[in-house]
N, C-alpha and C. Protein backbone atom coordinates (compact mmCIF):
# COMPACT_ATOMS: atom_id res chain seq x y z
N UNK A 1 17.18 33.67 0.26
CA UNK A 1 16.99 32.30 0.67
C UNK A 1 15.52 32.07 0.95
N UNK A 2 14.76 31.02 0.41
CA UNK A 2 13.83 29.91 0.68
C UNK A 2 13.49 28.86 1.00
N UNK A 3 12.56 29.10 1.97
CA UNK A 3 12.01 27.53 2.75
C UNK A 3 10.80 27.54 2.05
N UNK A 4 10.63 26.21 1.37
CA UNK A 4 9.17 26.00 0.61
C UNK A 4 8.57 25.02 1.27
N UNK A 5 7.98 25.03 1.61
CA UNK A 5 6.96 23.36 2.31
C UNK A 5 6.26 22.80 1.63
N UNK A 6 6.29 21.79 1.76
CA UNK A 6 5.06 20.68 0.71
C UNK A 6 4.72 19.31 1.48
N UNK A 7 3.62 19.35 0.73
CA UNK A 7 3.09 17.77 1.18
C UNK A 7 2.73 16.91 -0.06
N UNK A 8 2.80 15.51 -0.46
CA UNK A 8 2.01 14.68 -0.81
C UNK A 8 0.96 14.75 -0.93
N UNK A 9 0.30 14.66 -1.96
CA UNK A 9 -0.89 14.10 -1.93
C UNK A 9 -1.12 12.61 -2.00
N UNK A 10 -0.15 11.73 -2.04
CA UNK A 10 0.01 10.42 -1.90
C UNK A 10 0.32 9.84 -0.46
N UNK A 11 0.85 11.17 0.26
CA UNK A 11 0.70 10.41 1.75
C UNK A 11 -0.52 10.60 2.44
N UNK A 12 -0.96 10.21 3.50
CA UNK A 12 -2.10 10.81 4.44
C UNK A 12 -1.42 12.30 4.91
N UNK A 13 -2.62 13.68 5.04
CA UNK A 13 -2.70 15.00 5.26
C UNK A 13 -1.75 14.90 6.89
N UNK A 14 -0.50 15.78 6.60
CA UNK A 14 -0.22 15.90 7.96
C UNK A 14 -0.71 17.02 8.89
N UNK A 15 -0.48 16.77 10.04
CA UNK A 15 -1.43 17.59 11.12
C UNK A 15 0.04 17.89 12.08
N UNK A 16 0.22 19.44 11.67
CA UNK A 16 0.64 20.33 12.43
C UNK A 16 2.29 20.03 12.02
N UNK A 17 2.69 19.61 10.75
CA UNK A 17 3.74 19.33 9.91
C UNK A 17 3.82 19.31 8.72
N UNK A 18 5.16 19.80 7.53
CA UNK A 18 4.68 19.10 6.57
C UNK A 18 5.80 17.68 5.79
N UNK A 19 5.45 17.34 4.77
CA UNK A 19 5.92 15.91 4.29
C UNK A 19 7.51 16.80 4.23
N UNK A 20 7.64 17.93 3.51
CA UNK A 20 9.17 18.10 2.69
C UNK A 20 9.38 19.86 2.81
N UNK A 21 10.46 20.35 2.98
CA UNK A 21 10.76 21.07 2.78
C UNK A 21 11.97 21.07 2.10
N UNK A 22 11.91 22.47 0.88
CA UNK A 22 12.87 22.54 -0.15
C UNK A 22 13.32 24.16 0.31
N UNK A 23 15.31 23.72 0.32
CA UNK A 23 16.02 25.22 0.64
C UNK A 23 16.71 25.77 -0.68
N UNK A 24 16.51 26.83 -0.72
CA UNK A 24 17.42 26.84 -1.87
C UNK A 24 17.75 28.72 -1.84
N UNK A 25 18.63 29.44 -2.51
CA UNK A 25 20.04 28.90 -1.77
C UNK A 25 20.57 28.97 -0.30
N UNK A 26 21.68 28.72 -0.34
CA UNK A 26 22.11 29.01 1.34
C UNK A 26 23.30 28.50 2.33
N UNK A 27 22.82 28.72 3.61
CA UNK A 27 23.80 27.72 4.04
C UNK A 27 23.29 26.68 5.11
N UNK A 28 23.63 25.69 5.24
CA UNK A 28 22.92 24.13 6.05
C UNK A 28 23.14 24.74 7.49
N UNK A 29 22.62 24.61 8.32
CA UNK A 29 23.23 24.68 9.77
C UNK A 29 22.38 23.47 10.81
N UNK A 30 23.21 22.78 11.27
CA UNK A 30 22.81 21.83 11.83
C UNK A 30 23.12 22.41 13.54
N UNK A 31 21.43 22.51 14.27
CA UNK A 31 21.65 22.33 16.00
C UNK A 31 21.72 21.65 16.47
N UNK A 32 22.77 21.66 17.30
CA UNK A 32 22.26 20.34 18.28
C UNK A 32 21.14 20.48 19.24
N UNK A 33 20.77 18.88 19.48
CA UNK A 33 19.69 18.45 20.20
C UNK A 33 19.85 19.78 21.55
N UNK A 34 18.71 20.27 21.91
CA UNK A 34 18.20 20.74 23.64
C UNK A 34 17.46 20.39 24.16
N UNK A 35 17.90 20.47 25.21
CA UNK A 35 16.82 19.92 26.59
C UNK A 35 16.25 20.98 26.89
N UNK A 36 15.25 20.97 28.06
CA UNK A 36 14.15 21.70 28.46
C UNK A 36 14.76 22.84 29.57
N UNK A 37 16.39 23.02 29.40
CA UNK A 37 16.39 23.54 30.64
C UNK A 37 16.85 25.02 30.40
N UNK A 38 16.68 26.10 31.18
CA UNK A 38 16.94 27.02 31.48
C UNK A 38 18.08 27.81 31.53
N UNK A 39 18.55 28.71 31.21
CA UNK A 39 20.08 29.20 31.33
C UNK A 39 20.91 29.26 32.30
N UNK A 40 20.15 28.96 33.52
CA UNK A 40 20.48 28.24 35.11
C UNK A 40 20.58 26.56 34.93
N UNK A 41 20.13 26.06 34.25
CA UNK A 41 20.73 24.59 34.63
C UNK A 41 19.18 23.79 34.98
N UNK A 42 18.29 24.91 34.85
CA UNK A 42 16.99 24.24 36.06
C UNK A 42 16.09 23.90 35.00
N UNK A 43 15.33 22.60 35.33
CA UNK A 43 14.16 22.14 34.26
C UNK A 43 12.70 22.01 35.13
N UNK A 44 12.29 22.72 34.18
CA UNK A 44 10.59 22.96 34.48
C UNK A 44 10.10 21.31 35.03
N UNK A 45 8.92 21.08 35.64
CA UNK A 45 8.42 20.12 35.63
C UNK A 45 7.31 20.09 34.49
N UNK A 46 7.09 18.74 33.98
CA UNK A 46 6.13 18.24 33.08
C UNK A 46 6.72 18.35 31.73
N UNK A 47 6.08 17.78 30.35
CA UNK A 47 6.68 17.40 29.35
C UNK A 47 6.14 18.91 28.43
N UNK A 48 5.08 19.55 28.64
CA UNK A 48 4.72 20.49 28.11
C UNK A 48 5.70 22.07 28.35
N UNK A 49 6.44 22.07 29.84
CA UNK A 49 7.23 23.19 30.11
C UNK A 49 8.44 22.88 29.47
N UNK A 50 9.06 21.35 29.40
CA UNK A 50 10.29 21.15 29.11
C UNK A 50 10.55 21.24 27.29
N UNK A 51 8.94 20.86 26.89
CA UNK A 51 9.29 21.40 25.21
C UNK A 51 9.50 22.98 24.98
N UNK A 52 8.10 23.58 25.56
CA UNK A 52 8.46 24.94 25.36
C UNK A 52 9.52 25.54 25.62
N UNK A 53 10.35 24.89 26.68
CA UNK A 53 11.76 25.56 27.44
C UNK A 53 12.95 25.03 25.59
N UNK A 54 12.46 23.61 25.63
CA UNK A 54 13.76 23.05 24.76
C UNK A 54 13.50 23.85 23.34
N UNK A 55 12.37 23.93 22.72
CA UNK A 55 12.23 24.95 21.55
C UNK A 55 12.51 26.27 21.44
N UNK A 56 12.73 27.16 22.63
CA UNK A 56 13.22 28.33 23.22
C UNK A 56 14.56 28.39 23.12
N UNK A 57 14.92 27.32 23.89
CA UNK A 57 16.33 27.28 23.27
C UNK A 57 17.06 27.14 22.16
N UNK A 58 16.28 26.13 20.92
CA UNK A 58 16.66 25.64 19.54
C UNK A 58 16.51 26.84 19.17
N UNK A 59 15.82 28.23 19.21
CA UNK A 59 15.33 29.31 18.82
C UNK A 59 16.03 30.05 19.20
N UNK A 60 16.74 30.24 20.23
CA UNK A 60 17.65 31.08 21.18
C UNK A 60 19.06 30.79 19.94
N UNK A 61 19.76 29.36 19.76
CA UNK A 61 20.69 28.42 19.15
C UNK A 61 20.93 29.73 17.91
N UNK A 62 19.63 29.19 17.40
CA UNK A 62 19.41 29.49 15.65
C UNK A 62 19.89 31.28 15.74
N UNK A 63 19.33 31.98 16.63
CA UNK A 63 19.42 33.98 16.34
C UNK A 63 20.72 33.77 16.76
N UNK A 64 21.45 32.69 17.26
CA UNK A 64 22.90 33.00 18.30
C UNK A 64 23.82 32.68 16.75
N UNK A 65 23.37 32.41 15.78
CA UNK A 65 24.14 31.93 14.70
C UNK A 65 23.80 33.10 13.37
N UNK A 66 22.50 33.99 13.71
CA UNK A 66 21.98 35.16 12.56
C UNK A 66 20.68 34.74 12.33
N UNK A 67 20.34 33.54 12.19
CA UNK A 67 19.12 32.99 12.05
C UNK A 67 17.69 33.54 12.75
N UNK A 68 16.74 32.75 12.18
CA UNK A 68 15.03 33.10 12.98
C UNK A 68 14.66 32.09 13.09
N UNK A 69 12.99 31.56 13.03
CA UNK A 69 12.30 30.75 12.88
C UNK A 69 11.88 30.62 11.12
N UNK A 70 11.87 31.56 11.12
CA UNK A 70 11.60 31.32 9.21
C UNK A 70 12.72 30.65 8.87
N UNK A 71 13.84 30.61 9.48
CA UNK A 71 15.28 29.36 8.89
C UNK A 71 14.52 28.20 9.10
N UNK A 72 14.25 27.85 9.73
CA UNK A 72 13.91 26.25 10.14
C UNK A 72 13.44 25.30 8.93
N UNK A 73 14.33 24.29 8.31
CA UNK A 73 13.83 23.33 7.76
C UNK A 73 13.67 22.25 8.01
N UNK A 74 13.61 21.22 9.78
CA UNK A 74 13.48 20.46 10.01
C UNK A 74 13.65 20.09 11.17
N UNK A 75 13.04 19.68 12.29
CA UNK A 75 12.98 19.17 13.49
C UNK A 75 12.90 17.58 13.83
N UNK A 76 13.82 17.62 14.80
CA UNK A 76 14.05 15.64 15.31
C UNK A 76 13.47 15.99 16.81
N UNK A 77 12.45 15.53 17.34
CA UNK A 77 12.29 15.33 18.82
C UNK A 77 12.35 14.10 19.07
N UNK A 78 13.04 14.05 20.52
CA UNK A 78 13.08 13.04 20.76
C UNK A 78 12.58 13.17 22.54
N UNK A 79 11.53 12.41 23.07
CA UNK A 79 10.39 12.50 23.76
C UNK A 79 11.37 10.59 24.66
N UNK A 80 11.16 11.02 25.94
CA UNK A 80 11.49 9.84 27.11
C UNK A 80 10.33 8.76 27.22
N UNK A 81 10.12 7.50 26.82
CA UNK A 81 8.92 7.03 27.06
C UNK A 81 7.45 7.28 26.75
N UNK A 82 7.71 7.84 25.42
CA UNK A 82 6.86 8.42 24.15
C UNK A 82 5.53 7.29 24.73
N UNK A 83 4.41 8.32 24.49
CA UNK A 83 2.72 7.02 23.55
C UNK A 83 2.53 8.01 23.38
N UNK A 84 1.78 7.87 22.56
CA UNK A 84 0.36 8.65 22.07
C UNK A 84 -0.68 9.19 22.69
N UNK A 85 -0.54 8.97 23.94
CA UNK A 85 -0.94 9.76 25.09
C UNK A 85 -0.17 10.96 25.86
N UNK A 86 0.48 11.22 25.27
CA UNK A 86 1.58 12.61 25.37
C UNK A 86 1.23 13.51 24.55
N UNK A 87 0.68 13.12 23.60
CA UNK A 87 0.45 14.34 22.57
C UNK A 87 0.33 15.82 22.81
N UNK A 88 -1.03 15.35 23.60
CA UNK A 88 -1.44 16.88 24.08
C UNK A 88 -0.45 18.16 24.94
N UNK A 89 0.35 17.22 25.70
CA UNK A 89 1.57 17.78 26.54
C UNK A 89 2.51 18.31 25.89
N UNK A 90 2.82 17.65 24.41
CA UNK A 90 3.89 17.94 23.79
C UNK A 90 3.41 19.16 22.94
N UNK A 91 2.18 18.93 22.41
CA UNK A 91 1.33 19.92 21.20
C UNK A 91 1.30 21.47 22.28
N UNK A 92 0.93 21.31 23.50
CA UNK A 92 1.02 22.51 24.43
C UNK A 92 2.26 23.21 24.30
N UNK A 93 3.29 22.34 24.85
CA UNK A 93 4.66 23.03 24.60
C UNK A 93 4.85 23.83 23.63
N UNK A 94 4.93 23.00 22.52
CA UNK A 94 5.31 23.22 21.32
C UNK A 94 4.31 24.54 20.71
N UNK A 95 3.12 24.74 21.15
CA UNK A 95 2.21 25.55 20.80
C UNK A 95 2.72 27.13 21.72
N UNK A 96 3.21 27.25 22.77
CA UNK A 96 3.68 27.87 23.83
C UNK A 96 4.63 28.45 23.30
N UNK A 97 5.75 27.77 22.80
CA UNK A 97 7.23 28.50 22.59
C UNK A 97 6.72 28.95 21.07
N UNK A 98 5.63 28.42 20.17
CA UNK A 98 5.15 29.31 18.97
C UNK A 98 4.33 30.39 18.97
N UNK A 99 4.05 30.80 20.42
CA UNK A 99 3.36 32.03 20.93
C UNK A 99 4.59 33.11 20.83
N UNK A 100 5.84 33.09 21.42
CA UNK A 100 6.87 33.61 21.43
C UNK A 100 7.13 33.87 20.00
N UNK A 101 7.54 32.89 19.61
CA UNK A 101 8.14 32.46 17.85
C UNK A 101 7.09 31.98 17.32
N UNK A 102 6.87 32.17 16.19
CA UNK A 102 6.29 31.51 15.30
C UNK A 102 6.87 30.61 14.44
N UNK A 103 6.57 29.31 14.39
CA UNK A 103 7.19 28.27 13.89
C UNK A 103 6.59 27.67 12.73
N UNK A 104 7.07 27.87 11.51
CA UNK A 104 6.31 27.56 10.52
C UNK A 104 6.16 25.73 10.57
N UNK A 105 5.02 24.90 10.00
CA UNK A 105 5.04 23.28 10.06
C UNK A 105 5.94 22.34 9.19
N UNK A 106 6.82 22.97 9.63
CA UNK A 106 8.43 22.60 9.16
C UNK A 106 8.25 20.72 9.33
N UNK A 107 8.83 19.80 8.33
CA UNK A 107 8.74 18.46 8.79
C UNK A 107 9.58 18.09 10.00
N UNK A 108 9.09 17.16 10.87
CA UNK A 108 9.43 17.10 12.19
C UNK A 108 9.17 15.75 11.97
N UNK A 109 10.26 14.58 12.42
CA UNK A 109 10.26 13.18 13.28
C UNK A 109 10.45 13.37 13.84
N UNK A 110 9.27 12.69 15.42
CA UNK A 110 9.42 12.39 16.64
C UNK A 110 10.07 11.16 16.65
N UNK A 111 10.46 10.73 17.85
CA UNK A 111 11.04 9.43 18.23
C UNK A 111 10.92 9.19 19.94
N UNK A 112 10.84 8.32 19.97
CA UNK A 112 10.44 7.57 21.40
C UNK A 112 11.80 6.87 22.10
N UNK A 113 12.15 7.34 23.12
CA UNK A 113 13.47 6.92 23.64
C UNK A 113 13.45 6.35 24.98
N UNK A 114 14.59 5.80 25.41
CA UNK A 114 14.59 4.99 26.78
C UNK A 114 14.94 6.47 28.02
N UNK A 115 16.09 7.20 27.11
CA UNK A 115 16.76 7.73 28.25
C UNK A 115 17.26 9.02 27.63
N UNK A 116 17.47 10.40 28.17
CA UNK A 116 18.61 11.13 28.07
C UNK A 116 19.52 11.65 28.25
N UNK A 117 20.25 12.57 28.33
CA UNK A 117 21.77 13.01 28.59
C UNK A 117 21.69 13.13 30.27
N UNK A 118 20.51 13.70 30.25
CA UNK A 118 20.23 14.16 31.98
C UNK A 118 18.95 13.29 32.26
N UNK A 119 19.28 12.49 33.47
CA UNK A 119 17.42 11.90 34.16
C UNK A 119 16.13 13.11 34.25
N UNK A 120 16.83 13.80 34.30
CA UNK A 120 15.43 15.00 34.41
C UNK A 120 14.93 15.07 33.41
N UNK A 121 15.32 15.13 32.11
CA UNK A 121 14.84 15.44 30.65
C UNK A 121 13.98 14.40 30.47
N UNK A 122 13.40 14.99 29.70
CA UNK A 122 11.76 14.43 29.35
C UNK A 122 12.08 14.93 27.36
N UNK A 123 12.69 15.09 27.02
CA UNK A 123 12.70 16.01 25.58
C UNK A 123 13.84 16.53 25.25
N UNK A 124 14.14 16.04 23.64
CA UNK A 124 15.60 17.18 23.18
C UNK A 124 14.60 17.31 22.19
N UNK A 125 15.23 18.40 21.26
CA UNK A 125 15.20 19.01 20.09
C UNK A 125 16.54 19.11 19.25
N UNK A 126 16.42 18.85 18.38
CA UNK A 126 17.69 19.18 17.00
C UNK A 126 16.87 19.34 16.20
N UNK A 127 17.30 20.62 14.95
CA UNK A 127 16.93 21.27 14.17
C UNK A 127 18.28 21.23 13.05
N UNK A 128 17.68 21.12 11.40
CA UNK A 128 18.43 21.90 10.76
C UNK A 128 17.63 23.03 10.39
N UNK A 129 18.45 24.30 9.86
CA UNK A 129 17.79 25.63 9.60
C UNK A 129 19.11 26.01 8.23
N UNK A 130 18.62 26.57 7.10
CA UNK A 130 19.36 27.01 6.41
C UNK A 130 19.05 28.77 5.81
N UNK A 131 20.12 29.37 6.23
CA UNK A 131 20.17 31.11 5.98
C UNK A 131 20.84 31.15 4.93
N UNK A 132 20.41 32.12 4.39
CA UNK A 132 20.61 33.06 3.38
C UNK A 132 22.08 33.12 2.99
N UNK A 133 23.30 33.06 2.16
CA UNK A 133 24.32 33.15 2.09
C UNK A 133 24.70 34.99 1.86
């Protein structure tokens, strides 16, 4: 099994993602969304602990199924009261739990939300990842 990444040259150069990834062969596995919290129930403070915690877990998800980080073909975050002034908080996280794992720049939509499952959350993650048959 292969994860190929690509970009456009018709879109603008992405930064720290790419446009498409192609699987071939395998099998689909869809995670569900995680929050930032801990195997106790407990969530870090700030948006930078709660990504690294929630990508730890999508990562934790994926080996609990046979998988790695080289599965990963696609990430949905979804961020509480998103701007563009989060970046850096989120790029930390996310840079943090790829100290652990290495996360290839798998395509990723963010999205900007009102609310989540829990008031504490600041961040989910859902991933698809496809392994090897």
């Amino acid at each position: 099994m292969s994860i190929e990444l690509r970009n456009s040259d018709r879109l603008p150069a992405p930064q720290g993602f790419s446009h498409a990834s192609i699987a071939s062969p395998g099998r689909v596995v869809h995670l569900s969304g995680q929050i930032g919290t801990d195997a106790n129930g407990n969530h870090p403070d700030g948006l930078a602990a709660q990504t690294d915690q929630a990508m730890r877990n999508i990562i934790d998800a994926l080996i609990g199924v046979g998988g790695s980080t080289e599965d990963l073909a696609k990430l949905t975050i979804y961020v509480v009261g998103w701007t563009a002034a989060m970046q850096g908080e989120l790029f930390s996280g996310l840079g943090a739990a790829a100290q652990v794992n290495p996360i290839a720049q798998v395509p990723i939509t963010l999205v900007g939300v009102q609310s989540l499952f829990l008031d504490e959350s600041l961040i989910e993650i859902e991933a698809v990842a496809v392994l090897a048959d």
